[in-house]
N, C-alpha and C. Protein backbone atom coordinates (compact mmCIF):
# COMPACT_ATOMS: atom_id res chain seq x y z
N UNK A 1 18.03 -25.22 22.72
CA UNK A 1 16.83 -25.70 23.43
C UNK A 1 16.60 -27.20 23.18
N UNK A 2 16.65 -27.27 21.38
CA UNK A 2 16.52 -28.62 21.69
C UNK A 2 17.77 -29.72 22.34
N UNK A 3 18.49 -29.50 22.06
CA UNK A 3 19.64 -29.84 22.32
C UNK A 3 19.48 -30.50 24.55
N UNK A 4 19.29 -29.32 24.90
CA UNK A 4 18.84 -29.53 26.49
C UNK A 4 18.07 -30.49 26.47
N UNK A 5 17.03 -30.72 25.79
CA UNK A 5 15.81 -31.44 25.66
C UNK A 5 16.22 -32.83 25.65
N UNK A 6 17.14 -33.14 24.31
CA UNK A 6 17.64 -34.23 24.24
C UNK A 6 18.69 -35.18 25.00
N UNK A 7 19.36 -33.96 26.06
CA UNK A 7 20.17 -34.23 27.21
C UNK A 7 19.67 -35.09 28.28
N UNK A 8 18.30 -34.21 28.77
CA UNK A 8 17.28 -34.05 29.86
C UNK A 8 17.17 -35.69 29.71
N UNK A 9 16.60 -36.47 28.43
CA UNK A 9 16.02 -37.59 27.79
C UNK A 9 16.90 -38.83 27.64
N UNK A 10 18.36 -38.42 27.20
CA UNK A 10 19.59 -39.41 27.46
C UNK A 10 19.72 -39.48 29.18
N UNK A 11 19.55 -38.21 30.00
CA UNK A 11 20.19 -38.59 31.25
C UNK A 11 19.03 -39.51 31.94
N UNK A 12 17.56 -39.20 31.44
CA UNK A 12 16.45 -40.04 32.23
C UNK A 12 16.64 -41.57 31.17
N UNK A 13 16.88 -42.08 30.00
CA UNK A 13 16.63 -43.23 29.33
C UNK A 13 18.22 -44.13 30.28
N UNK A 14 19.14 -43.35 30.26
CA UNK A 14 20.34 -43.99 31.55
C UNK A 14 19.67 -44.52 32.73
N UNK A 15 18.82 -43.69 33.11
CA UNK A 15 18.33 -43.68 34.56
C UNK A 15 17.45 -44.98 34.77
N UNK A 16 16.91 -45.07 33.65
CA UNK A 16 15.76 -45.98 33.15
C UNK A 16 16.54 -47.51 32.99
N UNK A 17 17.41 -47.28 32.21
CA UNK A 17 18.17 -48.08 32.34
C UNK A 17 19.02 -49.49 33.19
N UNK A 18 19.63 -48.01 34.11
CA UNK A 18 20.04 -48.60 35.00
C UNK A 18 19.13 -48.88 36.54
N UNK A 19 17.89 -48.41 36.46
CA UNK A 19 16.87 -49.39 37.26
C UNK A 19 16.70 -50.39 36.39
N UNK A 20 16.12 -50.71 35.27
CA UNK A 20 16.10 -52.21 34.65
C UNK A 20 17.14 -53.21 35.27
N UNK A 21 18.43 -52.89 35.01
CA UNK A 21 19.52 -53.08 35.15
C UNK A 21 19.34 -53.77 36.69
N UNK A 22 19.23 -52.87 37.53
CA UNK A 22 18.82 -52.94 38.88
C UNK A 22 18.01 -53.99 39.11
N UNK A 23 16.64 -54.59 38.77
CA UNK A 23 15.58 -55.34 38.75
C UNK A 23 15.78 -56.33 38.45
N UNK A 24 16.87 -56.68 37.11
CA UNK A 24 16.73 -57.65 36.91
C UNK A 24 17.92 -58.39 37.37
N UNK A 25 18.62 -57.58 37.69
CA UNK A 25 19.63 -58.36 39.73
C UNK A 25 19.01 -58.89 40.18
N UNK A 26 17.78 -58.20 40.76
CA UNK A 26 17.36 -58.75 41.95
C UNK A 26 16.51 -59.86 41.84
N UNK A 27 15.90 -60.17 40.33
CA UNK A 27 14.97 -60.89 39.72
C UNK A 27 16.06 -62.17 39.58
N UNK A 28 16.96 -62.28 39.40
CA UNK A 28 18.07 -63.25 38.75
C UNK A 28 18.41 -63.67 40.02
N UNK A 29 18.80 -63.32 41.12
CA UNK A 29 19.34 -62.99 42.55
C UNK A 29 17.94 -64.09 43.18
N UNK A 30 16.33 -64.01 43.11
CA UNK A 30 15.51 -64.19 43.42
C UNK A 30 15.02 -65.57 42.85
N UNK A 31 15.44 -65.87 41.23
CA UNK A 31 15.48 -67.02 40.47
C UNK A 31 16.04 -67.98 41.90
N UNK A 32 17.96 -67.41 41.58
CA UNK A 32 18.49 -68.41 42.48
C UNK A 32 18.35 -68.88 43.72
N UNK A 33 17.64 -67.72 44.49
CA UNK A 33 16.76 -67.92 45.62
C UNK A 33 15.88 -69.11 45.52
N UNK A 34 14.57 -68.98 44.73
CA UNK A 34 13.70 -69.92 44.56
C UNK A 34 13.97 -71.50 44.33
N UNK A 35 15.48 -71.44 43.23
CA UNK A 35 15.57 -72.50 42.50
C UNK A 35 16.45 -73.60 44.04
N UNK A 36 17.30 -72.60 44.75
CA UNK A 36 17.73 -73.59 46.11
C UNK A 36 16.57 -73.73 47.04
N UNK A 37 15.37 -72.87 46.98
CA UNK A 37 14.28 -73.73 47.73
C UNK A 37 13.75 -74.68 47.32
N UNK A 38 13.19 -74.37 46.25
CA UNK A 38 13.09 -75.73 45.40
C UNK A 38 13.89 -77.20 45.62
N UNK A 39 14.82 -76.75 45.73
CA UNK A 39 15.85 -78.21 45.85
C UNK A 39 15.81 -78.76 47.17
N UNK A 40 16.03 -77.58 48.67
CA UNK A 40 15.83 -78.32 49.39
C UNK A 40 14.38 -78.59 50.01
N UNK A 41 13.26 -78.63 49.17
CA UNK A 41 11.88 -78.72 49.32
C UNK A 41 11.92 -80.02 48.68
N UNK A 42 12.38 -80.52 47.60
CA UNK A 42 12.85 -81.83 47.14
C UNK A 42 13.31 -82.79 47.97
N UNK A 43 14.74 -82.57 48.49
CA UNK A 43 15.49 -82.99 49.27
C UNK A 43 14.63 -83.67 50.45
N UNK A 44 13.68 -82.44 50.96
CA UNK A 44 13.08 -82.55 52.58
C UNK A 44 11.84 -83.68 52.24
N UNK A 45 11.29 -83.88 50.81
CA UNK A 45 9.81 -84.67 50.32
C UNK A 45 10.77 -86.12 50.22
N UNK A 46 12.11 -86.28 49.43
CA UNK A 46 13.08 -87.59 49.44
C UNK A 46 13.04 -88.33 51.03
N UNK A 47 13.49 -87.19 51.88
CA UNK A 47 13.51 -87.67 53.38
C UNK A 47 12.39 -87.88 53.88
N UNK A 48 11.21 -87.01 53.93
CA UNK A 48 10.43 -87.61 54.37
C UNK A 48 9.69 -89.08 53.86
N UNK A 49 9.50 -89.43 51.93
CA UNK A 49 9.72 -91.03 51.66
C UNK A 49 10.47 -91.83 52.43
N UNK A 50 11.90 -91.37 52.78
CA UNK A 50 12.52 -92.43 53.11
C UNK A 50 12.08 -92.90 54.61
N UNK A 51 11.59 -91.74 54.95
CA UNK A 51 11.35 -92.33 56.53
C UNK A 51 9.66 -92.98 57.01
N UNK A 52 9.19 -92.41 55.93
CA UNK A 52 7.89 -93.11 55.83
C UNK A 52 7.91 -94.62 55.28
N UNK A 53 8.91 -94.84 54.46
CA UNK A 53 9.41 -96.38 53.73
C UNK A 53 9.80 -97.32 55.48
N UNK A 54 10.66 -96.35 55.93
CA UNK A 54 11.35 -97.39 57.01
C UNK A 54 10.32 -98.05 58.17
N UNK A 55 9.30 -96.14 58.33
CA UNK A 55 8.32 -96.64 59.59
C UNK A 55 7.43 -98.09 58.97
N UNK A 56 7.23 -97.73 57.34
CA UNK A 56 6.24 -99.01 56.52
C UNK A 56 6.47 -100.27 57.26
N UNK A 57 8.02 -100.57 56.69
CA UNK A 57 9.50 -101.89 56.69
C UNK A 57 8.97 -101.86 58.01
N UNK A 58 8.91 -101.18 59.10
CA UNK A 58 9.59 -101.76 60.82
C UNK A 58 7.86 -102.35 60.93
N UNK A 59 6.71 -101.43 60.51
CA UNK A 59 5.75 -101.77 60.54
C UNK A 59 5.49 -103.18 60.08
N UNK A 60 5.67 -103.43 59.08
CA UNK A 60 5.29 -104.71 58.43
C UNK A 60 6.15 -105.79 59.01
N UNK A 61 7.47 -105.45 59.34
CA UNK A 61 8.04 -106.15 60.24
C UNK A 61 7.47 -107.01 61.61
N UNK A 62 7.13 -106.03 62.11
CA UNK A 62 6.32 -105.78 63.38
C UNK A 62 5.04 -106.48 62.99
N UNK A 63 4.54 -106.26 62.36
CA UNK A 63 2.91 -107.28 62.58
C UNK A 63 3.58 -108.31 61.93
N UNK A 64 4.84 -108.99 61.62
CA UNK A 64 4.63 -110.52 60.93
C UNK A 64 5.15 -111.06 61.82
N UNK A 65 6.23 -110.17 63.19
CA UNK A 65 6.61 -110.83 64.45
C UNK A 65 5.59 -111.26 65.36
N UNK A 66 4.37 -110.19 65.54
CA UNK A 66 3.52 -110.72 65.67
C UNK A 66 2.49 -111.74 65.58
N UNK A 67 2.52 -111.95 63.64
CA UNK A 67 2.00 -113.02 63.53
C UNK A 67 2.60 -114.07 64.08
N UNK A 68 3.81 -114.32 63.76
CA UNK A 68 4.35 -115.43 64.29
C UNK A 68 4.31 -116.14 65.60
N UNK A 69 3.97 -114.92 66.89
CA UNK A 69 3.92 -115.34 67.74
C UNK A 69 2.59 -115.98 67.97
């Protein structure tokens, strides 16, 4: 009896197990998910500086052609 008991308890602590097991795939899987959004959420804030720098540059450009004239 006990013996069954202790079977019953190894086959569910496996079971248990291997959902952990399971989770933390998908948790690790989900890291690397996040961590390449992250980057190209970086990437996309770099580009948008750079193009806000250039409209600045053509801007400031632009009103000193103006001044000049």
């Amino acid at each position: 009896r006990e013996k069954e008991r202790q079977a019953l308890l190894d086959k569910e602590m496996h079971k248990v197990t291997d959902e952990c097991d399971a989770l933390t795939f998908t948790v690790n899987d989900m890291t690397k998910e996040m961590d390449a959004l992250r980057e190209q959420y970086m990437q996309a804030e770099q580009a948008e500086q750079q193009v806000v720098q250039a409209l600045v540059g053509n801007g400031l450009q632009y009103i000193s052609h103006a001044d000049i004239r």
